[in-house]
Protein backbone atom coordinates (compact mmCIF):
# COMPACT_ATOMS: atom_id res chain seq x y z
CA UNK A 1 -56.39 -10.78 46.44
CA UNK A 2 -55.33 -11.30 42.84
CA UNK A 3 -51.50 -10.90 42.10
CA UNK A 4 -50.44 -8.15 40.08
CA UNK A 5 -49.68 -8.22 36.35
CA UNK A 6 -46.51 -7.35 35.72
CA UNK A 7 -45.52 -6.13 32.51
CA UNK A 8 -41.88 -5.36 30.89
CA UNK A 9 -40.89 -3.89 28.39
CA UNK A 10 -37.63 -3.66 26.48
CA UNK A 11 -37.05 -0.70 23.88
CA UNK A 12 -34.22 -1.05 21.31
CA UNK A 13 -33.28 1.29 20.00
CA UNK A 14 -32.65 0.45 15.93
CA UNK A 15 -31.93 4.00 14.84
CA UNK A 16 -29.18 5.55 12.97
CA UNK A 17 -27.02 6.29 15.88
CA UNK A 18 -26.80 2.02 16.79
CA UNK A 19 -26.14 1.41 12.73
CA UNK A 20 -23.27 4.03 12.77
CA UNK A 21 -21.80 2.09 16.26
CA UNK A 22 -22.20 -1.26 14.59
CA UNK A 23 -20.38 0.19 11.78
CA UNK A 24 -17.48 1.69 14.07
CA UNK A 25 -17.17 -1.68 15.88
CA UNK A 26 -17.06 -3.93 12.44
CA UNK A 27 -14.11 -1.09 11.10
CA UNK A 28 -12.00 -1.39 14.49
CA UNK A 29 -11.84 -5.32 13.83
CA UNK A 30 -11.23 -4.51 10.43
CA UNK A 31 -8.66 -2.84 11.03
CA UNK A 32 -7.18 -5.24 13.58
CA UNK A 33 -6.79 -7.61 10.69
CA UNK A 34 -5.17 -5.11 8.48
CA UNK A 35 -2.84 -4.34 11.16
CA UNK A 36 -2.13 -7.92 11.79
CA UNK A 37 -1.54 -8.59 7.72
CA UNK A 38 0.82 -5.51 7.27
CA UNK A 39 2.66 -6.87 10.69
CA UNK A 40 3.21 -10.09 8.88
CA UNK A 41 4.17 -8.55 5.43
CA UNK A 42 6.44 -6.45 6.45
CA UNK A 43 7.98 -9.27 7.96
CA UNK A 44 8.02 -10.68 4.77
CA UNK A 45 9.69 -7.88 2.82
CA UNK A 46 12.61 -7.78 5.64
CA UNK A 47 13.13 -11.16 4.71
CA UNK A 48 13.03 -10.66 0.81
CA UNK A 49 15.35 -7.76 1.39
CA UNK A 50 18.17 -9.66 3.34
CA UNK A 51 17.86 -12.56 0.44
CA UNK A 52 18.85 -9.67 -2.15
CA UNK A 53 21.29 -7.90 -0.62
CA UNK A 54 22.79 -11.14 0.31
CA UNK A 55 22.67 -12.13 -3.39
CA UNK A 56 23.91 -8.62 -4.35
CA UNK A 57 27.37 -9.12 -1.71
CA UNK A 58 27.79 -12.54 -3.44
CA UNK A 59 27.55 -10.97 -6.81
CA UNK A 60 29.91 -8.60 -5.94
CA UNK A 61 32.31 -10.46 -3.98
CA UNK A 62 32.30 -13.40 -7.17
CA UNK A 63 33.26 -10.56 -9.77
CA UNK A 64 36.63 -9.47 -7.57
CA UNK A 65 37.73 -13.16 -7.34
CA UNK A 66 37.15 -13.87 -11.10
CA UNK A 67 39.58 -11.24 -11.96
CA UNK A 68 42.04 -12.23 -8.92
CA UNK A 69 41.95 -15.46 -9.88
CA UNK A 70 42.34 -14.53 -14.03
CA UNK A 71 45.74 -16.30 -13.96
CA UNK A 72 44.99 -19.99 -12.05
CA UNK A 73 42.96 -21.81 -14.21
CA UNK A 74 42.28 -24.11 -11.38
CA UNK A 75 41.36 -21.76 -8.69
CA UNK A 76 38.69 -20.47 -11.28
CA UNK A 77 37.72 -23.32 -11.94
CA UNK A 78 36.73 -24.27 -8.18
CA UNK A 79 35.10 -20.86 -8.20
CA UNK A 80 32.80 -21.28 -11.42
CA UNK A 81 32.03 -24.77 -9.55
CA UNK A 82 31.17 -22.57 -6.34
CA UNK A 83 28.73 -20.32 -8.24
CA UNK A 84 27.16 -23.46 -9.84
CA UNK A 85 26.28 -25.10 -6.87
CA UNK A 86 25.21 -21.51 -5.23
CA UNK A 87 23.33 -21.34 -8.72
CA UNK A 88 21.69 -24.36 -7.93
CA UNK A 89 20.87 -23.51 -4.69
CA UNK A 90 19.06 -20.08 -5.16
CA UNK A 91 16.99 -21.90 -7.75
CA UNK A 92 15.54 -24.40 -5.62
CA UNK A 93 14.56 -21.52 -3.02
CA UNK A 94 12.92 -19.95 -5.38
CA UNK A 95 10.45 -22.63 -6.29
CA UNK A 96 10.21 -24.24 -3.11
CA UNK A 97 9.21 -20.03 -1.80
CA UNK A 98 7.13 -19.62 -4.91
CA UNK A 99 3.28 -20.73 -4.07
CA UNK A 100 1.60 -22.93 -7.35
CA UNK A 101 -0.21 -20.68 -9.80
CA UNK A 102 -3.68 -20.97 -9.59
CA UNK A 103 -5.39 -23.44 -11.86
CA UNK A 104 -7.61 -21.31 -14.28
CA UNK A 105 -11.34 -21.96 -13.85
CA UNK A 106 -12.41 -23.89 -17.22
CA UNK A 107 -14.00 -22.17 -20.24
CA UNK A 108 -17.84 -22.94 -20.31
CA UNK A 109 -18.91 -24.19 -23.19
CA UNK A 110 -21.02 -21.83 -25.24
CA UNK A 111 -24.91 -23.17 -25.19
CA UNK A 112 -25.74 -24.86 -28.38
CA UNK A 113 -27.73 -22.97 -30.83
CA UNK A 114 -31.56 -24.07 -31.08
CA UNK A 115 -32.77 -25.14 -34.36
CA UNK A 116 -34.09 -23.05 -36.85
CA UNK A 117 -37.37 -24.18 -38.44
């Protein structure tokens, strides 16, 4: 007796309905990422926003003291030494938080012209 043949056969099915599922499923993780990104720049914003109201306060609170302190030329002095050094400091936050430009790509060369005859 001879042993069967066995034969299988797998059908997939490649029609519009598996390209629109694909689709779905590359959108959803898509969006995952998006999701993830906005998480992060909100985050981000918060952060910018407490750094300018904080600024804002200091602002503020520095233009009541320069005209409580109008009459001691000493105590103003200490405070315009204050602001300097807070000067100072916001400065060097804002290039050590500031990413590098980007270096521009270089200008090709324009091809040189052939000779005429």
């Amino acid at each position: 007796m001879s042993d069967p043949d066995v034969h299988i056969h797998i059908h997939v099915d490649t029609g519009p309905g598996t390209e629109a599922l694909d689709i779905l499923r590359r959108l959803d993780q898509q969006g995952a990422l998006i999701v993830a990104d906005l998480t992060a720049i909100t985050a981000e914003v918060q952060q910018n926003g407490d750094a300018v109201g904080s600024a804002v306060a200091l602002l503020g609170n520095l233009s009541q003291q320069i005209r409580d302190l109008s009459t001691d030329p000493a105590a103003l002095q200490a405070l315009a030494d204050e602001l300097d050094a807070n000067t100072q400091s916001l400065a060097d936050a804002v290039v050590a938080n500031t990413p590098a430009a980007p270096t521009p790509e270089p200008t090709p060369e324009p091809a040189p012209e052939p000779p005429t005859p």
